[in-house]
Each structure stands twice: as C-alpha cells, then as structure tokens.
PDB file of N, CA and C in Angstrom:
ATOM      1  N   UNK A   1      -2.996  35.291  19.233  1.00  0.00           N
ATOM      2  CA  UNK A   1      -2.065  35.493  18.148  1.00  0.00           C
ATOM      3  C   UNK A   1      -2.698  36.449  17.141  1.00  0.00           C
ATOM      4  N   UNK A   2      -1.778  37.649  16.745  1.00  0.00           N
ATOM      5  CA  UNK A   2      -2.551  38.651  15.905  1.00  0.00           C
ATOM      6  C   UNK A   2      -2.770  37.782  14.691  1.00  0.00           C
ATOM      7  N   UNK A   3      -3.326  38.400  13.214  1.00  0.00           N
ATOM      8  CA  UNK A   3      -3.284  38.050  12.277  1.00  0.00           C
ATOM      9  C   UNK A   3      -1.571  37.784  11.575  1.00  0.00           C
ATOM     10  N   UNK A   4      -1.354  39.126  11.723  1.00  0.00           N
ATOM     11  CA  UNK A   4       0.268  39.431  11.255  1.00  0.00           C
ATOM     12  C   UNK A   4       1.494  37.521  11.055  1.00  0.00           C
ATOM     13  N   UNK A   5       0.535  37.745  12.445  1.00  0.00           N
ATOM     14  CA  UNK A   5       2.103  36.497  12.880  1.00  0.00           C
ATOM     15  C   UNK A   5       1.420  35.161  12.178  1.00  0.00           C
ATOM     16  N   UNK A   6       0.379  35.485  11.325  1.00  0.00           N
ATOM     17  CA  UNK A   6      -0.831  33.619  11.104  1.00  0.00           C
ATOM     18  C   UNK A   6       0.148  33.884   9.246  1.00  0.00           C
ATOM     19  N   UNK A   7       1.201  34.440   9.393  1.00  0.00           N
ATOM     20  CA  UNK A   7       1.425  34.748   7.521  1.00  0.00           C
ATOM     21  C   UNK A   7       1.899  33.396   6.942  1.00  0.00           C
ATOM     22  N   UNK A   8       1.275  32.628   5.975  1.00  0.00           N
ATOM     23  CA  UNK A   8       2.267  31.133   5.673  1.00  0.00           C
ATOM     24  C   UNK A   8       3.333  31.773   5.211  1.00  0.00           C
ATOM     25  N   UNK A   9       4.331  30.870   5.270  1.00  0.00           N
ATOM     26  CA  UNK A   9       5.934  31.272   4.151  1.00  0.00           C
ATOM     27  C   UNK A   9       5.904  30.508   3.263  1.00  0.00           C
ATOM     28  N   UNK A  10       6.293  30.920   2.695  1.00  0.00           N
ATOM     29  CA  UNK A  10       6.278  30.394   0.898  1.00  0.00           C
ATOM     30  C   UNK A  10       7.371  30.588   0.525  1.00  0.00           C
ATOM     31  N   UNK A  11       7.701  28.675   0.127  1.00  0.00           N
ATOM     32  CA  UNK A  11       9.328  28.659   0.107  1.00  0.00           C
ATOM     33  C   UNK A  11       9.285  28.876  -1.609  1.00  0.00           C
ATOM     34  N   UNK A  12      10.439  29.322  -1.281  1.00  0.00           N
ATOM     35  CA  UNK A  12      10.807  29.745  -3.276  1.00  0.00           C
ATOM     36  C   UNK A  12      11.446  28.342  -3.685  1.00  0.00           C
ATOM     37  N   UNK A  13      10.666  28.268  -5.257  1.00  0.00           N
ATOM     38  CA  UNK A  13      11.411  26.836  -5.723  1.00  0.00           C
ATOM     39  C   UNK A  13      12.560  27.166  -5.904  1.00  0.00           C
ATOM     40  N   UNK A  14      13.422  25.789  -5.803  1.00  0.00           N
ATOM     41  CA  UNK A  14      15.273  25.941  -6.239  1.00  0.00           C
ATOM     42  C   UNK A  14      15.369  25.377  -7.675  1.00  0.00           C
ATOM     43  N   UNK A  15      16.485  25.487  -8.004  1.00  0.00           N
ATOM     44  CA  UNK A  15      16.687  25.294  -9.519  1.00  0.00           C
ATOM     45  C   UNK A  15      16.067  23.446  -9.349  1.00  0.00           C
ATOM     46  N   UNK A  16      16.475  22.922  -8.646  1.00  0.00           N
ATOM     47  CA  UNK A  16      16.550  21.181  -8.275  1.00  0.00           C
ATOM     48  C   UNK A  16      15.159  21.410  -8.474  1.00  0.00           C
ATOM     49  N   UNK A  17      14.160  22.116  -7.923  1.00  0.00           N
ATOM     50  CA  UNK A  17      12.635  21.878  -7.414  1.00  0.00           C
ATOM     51  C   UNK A  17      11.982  22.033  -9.026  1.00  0.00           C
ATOM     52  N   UNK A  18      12.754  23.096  -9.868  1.00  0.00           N
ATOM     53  CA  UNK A  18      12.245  23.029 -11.166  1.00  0.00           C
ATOM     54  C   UNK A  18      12.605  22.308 -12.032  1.00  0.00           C
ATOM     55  N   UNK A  19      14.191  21.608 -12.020  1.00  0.00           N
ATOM     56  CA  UNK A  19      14.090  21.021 -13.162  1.00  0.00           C
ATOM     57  C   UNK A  19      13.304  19.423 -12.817  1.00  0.00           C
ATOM     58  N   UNK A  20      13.092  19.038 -11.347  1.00  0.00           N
ATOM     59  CA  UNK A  20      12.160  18.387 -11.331  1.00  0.00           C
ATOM     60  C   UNK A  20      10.972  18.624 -11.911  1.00  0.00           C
ATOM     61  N   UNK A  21      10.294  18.924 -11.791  1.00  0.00           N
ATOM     62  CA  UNK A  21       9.022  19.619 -12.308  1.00  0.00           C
ATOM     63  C   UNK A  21       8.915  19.739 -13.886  1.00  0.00           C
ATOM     64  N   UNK A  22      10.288  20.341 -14.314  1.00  0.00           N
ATOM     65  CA  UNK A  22      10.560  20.148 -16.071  1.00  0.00           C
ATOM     66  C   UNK A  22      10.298  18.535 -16.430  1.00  0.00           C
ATOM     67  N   UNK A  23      10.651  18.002 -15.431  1.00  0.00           N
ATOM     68  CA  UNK A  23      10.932  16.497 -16.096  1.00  0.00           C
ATOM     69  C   UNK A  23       9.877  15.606 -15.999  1.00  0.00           C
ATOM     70  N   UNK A  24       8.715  15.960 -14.696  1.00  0.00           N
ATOM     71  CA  UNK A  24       7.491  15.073 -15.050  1.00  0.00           C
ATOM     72  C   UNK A  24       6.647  15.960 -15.671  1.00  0.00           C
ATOM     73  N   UNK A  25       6.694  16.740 -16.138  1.00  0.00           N
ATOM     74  CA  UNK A  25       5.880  17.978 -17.216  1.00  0.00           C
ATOM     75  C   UNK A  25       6.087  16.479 -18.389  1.00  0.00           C
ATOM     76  N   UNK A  26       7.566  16.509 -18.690  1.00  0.00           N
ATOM     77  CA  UNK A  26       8.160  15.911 -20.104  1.00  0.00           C
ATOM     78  C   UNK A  26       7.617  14.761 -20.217  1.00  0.00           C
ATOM     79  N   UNK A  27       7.781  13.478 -19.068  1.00  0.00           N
ATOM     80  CA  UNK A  27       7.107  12.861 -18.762  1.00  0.00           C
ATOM     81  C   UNK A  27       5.720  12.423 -19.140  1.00  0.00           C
ATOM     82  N   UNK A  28       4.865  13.019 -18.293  1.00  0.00           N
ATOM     83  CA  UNK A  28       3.582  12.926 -18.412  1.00  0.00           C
ATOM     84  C   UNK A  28       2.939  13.618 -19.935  1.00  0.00           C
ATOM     85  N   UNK A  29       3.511  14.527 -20.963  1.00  0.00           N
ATOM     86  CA  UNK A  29       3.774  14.571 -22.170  1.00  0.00           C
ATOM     87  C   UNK A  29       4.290  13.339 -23.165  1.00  0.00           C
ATOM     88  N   UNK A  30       5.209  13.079 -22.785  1.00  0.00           N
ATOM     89  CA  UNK A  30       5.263  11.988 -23.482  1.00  0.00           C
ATOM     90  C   UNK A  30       4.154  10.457 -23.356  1.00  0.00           C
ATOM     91  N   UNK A  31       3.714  10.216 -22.107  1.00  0.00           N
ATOM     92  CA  UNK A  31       3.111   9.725 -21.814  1.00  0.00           C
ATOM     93  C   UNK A  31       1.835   9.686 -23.237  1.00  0.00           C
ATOM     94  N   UNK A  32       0.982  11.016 -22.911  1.00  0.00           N
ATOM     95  CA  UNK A  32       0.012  11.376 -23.334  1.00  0.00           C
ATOM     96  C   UNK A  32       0.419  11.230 -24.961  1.00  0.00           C
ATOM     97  N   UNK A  33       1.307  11.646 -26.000  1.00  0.00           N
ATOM     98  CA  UNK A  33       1.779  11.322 -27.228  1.00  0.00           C
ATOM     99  C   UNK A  33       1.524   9.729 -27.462  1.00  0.00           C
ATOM    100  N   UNK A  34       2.177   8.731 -26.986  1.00  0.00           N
ATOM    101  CA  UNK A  34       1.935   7.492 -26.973  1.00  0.00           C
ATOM    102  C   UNK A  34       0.526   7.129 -26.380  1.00  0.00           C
ATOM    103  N   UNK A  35      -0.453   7.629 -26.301  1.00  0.00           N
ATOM    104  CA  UNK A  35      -1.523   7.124 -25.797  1.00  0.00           C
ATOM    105  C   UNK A  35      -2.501   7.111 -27.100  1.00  0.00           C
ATOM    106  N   UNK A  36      -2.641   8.406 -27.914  1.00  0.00           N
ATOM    107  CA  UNK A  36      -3.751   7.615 -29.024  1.00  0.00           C
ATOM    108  C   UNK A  36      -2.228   8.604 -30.441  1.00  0.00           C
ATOM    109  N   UNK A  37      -1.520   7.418 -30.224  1.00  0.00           N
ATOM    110  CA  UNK A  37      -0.142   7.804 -30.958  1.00  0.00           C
ATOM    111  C   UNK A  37      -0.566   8.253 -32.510  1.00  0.00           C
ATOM    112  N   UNK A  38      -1.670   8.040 -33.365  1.00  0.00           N
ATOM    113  CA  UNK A  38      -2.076   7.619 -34.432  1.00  0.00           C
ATOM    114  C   UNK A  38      -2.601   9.139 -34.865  1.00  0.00           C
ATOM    115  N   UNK A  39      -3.138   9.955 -34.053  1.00  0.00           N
ATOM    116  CA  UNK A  39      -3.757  10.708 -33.831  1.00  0.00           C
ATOM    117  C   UNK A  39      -2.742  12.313 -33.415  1.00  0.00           C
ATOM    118  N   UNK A  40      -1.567  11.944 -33.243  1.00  0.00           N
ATOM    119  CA  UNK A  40      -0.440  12.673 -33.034  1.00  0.00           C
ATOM    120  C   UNK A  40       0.072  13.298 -34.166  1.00  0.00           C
ATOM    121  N   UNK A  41       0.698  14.827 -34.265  1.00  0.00           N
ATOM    122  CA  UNK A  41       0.883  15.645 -35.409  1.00  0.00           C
ATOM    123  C   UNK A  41      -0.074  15.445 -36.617  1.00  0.00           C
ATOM    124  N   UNK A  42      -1.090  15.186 -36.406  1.00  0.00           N
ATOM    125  CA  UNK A  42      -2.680  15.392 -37.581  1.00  0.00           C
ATOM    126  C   UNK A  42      -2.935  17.012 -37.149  1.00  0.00           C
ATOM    127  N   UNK A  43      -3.245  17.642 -38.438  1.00  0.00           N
ATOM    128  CA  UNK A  43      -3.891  19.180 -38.584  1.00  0.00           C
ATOM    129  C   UNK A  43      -5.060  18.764 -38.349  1.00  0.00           C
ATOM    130  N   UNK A  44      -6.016  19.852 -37.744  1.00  0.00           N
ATOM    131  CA  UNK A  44      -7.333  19.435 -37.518  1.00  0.00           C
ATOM    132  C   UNK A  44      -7.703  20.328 -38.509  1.00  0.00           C
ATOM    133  N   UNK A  45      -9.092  19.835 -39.073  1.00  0.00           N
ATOM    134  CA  UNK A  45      -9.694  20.617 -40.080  1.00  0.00           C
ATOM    135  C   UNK A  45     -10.719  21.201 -39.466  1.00  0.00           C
ATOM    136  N   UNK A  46     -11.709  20.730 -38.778  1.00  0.00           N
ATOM    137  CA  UNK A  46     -13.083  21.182 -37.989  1.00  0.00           C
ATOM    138  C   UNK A  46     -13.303  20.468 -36.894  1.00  0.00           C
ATOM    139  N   UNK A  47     -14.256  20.562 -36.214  1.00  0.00           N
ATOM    140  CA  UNK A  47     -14.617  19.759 -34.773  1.00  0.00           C
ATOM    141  C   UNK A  47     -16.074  20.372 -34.933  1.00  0.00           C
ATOM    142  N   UNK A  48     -16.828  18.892 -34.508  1.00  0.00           N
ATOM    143  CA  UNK A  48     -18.297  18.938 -34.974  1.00  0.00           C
ATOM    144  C   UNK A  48     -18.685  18.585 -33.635  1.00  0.00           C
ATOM    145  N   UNK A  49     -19.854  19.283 -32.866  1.00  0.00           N
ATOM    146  CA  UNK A  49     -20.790  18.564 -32.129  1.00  0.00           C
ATOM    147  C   UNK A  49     -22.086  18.772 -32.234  1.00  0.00           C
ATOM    148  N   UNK A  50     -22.650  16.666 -31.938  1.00  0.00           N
ATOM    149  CA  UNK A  50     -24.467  17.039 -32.451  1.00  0.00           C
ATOM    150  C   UNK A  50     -25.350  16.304 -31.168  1.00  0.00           C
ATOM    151  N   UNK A  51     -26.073  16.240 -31.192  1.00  0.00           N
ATOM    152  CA  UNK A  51     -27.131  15.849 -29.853  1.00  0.00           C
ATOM    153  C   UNK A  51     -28.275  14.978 -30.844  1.00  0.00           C
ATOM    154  N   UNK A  52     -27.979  13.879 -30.374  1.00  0.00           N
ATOM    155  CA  UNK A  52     -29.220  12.805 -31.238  1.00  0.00           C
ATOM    156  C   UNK A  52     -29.652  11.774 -30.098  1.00  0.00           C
ATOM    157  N   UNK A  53     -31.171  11.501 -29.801  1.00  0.00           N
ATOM    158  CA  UNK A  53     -31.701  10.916 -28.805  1.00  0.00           C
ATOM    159  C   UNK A  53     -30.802  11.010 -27.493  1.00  0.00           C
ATOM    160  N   UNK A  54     -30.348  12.304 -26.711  1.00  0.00           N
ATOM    161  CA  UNK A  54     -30.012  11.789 -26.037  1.00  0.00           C
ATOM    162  C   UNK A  54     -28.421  12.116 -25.655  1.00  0.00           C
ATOM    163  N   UNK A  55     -28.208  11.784 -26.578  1.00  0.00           N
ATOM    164  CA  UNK A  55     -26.685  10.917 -26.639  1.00  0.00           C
ATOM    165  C   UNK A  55     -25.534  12.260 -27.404  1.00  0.00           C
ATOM    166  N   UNK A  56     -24.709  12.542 -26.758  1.00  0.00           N
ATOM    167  CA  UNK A  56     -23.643  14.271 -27.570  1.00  0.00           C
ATOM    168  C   UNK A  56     -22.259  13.541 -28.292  1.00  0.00           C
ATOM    169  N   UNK A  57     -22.386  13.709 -29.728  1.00  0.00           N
ATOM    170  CA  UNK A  57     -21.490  13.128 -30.450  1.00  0.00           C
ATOM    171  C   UNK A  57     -20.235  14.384 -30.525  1.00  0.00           C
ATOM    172  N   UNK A  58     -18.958  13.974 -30.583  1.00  0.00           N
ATOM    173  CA  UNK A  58     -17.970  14.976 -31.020  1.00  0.00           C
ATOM    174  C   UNK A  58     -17.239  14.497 -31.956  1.00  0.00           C
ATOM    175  N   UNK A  59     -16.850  15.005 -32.936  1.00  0.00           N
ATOM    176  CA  UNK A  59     -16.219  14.678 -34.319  1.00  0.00           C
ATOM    177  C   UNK A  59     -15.122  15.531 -34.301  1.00  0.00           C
ATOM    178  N   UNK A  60     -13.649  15.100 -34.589  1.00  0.00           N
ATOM    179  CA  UNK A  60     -12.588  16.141 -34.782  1.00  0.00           C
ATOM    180  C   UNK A  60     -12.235  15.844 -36.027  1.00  0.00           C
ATOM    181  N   UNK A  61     -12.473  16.396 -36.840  1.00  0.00           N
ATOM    182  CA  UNK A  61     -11.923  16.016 -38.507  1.00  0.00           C
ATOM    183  C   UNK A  61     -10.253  16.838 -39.126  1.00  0.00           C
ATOM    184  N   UNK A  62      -9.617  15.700 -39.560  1.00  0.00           N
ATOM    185  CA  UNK A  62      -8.328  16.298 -39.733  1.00  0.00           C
ATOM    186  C   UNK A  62      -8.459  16.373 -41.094  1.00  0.00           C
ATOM    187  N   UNK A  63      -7.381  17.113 -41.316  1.00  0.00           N
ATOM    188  CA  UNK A  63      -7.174  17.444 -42.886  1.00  0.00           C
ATOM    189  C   UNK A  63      -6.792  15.932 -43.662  1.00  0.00           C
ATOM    190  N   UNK A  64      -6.083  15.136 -43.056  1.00  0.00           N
ATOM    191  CA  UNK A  64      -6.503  13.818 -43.960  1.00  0.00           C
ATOM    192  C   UNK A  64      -7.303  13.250 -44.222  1.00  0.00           C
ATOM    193  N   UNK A  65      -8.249  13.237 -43.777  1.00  0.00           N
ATOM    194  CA  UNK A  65      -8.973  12.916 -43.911  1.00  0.00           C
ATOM    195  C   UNK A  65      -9.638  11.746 -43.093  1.00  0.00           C
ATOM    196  N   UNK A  66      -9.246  11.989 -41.866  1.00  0.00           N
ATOM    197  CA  UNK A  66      -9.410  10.653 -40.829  1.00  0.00           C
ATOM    198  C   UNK A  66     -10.494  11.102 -39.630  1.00  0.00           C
ATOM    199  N   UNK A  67     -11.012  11.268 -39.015  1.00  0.00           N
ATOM    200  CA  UNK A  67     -11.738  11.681 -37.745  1.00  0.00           C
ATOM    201  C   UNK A  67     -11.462  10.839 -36.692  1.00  0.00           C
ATOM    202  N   UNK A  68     -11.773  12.026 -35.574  1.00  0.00           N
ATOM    203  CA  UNK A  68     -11.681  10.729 -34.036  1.00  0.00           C
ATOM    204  C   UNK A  68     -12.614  11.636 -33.977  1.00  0.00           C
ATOM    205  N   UNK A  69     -13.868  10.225 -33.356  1.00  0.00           N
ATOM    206  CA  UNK A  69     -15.254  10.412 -32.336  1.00  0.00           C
ATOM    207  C   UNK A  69     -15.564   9.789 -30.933  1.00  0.00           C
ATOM    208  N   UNK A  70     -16.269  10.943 -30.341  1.00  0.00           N
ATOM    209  CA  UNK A  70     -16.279  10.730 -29.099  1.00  0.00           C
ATOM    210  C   UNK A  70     -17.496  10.991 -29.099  1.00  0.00           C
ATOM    211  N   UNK A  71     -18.378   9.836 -28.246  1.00  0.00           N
ATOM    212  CA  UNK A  71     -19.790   9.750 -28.284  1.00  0.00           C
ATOM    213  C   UNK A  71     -20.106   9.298 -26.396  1.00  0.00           C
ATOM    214  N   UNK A  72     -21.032  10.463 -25.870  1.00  0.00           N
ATOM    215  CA  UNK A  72     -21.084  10.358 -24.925  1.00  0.00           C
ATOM    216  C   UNK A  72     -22.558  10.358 -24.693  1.00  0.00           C
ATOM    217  N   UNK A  73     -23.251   9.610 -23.445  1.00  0.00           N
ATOM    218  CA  UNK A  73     -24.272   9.395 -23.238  1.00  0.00           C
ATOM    219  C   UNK A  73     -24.871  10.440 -22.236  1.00  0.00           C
ATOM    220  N   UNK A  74     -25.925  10.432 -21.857  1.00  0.00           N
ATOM    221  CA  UNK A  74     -26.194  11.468 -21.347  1.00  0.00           C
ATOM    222  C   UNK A  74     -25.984  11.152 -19.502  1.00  0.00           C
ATOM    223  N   UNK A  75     -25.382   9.995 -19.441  1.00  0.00           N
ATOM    224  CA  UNK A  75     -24.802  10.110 -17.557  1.00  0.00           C
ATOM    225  C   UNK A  75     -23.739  10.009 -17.966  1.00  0.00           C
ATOM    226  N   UNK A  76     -23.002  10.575 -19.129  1.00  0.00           N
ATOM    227  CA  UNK A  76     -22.088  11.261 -19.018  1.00  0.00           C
ATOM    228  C   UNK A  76     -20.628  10.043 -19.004  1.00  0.00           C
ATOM    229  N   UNK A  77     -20.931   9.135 -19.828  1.00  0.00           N
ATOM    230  CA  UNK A  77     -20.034   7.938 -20.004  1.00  0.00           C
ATOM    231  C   UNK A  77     -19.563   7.549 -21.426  1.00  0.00           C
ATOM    232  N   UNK A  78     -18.239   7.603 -21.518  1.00  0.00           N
ATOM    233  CA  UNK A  78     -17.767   7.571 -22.824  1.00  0.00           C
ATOM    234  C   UNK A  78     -18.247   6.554 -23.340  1.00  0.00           C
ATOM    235  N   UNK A  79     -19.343   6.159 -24.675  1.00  0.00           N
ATOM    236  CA  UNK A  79     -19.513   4.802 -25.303  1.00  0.00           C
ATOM    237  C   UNK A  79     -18.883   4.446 -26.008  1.00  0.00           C
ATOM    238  N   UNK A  80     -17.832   4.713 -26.783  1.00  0.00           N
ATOM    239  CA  UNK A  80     -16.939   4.406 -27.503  1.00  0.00           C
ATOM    240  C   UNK A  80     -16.014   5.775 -28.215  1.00  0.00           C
ATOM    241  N   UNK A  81     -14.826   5.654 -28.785  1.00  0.00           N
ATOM    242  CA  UNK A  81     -13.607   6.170 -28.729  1.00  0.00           C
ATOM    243  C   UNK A  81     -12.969   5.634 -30.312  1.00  0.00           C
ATOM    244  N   UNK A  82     -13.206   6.448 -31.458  1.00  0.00           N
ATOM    245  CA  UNK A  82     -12.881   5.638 -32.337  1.00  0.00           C
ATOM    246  C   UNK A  82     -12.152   6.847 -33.734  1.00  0.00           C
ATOM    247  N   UNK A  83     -11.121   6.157 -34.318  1.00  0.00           N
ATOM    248  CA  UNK A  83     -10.322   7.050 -35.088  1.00  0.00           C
ATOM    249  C   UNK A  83     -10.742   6.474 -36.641  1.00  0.00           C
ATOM    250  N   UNK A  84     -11.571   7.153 -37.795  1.00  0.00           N
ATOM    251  CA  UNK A  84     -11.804   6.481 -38.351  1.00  0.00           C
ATOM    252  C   UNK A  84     -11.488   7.268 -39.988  1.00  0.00           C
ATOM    253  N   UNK A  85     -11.464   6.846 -41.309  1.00  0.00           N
ATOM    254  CA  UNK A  85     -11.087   7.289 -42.471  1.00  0.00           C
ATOM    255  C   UNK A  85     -12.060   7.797 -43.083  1.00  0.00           C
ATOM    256  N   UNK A  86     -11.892   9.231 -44.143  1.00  0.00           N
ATOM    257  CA  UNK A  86     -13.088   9.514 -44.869  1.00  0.00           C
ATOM    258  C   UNK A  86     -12.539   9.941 -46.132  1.00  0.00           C
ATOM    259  N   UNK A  87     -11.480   9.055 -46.227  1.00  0.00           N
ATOM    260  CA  UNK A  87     -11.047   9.778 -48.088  1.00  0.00           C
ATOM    261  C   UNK A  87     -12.299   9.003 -48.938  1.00  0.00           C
ATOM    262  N   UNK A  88     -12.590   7.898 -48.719  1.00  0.00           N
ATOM    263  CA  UNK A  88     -13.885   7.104 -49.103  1.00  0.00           C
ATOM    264  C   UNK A  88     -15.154   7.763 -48.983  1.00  0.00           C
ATOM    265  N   UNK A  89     -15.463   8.781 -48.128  1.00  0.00           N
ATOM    266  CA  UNK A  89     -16.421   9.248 -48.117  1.00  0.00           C
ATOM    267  C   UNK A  89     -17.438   7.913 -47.347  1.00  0.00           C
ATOM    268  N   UNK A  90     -16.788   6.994 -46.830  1.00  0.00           N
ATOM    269  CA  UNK A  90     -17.829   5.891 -45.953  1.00  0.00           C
ATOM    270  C   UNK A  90     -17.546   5.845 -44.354  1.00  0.00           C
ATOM    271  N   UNK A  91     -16.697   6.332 -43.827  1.00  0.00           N
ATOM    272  CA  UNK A  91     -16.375   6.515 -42.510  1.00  0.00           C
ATOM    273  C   UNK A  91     -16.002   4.908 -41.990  1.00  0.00           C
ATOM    274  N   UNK A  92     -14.826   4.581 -42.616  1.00  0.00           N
ATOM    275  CA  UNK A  92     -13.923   3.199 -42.021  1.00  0.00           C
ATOM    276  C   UNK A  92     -13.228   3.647 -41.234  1.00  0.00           C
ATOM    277  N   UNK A  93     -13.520   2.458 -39.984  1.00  0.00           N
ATOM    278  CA  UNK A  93     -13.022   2.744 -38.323  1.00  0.00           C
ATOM    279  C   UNK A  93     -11.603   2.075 -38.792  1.00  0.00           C
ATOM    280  N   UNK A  94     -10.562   2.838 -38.359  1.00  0.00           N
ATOM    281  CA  UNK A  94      -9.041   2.585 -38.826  1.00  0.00           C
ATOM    282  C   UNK A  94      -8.929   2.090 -36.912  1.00  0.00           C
ATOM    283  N   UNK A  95      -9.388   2.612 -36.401  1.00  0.00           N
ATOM    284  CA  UNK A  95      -9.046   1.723 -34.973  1.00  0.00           C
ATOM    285  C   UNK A  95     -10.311   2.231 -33.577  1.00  0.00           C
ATOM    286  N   UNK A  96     -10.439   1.248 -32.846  1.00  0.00           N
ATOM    287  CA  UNK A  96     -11.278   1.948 -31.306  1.00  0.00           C
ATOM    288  C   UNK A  96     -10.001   1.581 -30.298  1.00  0.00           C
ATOM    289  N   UNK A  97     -10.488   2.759 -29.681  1.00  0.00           N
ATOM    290  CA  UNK A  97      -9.763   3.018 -28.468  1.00  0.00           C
ATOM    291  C   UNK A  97     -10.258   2.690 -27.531  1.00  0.00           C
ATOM    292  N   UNK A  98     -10.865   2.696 -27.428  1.00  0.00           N
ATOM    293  CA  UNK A  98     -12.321   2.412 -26.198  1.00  0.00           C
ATOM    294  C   UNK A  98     -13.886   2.384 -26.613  1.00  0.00           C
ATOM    295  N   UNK A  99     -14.244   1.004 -26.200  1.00  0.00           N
ATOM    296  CA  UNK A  99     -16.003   0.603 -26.311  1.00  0.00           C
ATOM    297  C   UNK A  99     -16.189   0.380 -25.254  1.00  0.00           C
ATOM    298  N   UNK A 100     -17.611   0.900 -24.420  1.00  0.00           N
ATOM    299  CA  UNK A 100     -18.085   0.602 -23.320  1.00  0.00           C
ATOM    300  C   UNK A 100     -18.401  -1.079 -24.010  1.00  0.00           C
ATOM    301  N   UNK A 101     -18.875  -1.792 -22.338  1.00  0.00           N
ATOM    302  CA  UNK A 101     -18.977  -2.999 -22.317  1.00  0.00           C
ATOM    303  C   UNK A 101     -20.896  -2.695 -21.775  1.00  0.00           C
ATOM    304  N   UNK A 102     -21.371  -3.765 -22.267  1.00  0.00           N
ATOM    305  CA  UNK A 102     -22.598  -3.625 -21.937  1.00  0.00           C
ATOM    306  C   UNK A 102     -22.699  -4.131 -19.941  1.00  0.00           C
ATOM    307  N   UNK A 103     -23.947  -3.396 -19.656  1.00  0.00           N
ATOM    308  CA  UNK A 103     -24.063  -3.661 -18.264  1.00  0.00           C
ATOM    309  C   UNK A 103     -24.895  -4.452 -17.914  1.00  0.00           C
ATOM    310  N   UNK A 104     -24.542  -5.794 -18.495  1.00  0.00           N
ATOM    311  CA  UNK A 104     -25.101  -6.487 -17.422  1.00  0.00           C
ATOM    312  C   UNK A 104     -24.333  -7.478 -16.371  1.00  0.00           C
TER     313      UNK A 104
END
C-alpha cells in the first residue's frame, strides 16, 4: 500500500458535534465557578511566590483584601489550600479548601 492511500479522513464537525461541545465547555465552567465559589469575580492585585525550607508557597492577593495560598512541598503535594483576610493586616483564614492529612 503506497503512502497516498495510508491518508486518515477527518470528519468535519456538524453543527450537533459543536453545540455539543458548547455545552460541556459550559458545563465543566460552571462546574469550576462553584468549586472555590468565594474566590470567583475577585480582582487580583499581585501573585507572590517564595521557597522556605523546602517547601514553594504561592500567594494570589486580591484587591480586597483577601488572599488564596497554595503551599506545596517539595514531592510536589498540595499541603493545604486556604482563602484568607488582610484588611487586619493579620492574615485570618476566612476558609481551607484543602489540608493534607498526616501520613501515618
């Protein structure tokens, strides 16, 4: 068999094939909105990352003055997940999303 005849066909999507596709796009969007809902339409002000023993912190600071941190270890495992306030200037955890569990 030459090359010529090895050609895949490539079916063209139909309108049906896209507005499927529109709809778990929308879907899986909405999904993701309701997941750290709190954290949804906040302006971000800066995004900080620092490296201490080890361990790579990420800070997203919004203009309210609230942050979500993401603190990861170095095999690479989220240790905790937390949205917290700084009009106080003391960093109060307004909620966690996720804390690792210790391993034992």
């Amino acid at each position: 068999m030459s090359r010529r005849n090895m050609r895949k066909v490539v079916r063209r999507y139909t309108a049906k094939d896209l507005r499927a596709i529109d709809r778990k796009i929308r879907q899986r969007h909405a999904l993701l909105r309701r997941k750290y809902k709190e954290v949804r339409g906040k302006k971000v002000d800066w995004v900080n990352h620092a490296i201490e023993d080890g361990w790579l912190f990420f800070t997203v600071r919004f203009t309210d003055k609230t942050a979500l941190h993401l603190i990861v270890t170095p095999e690479l495992a989220v240790e905790r997940l937390e949205l917290s306030d700084w009009t106080t200037g003391d960093d109060k955890i307004l909620r966690t999303y996720y804390k690792r569990r210790d391993k034992r």
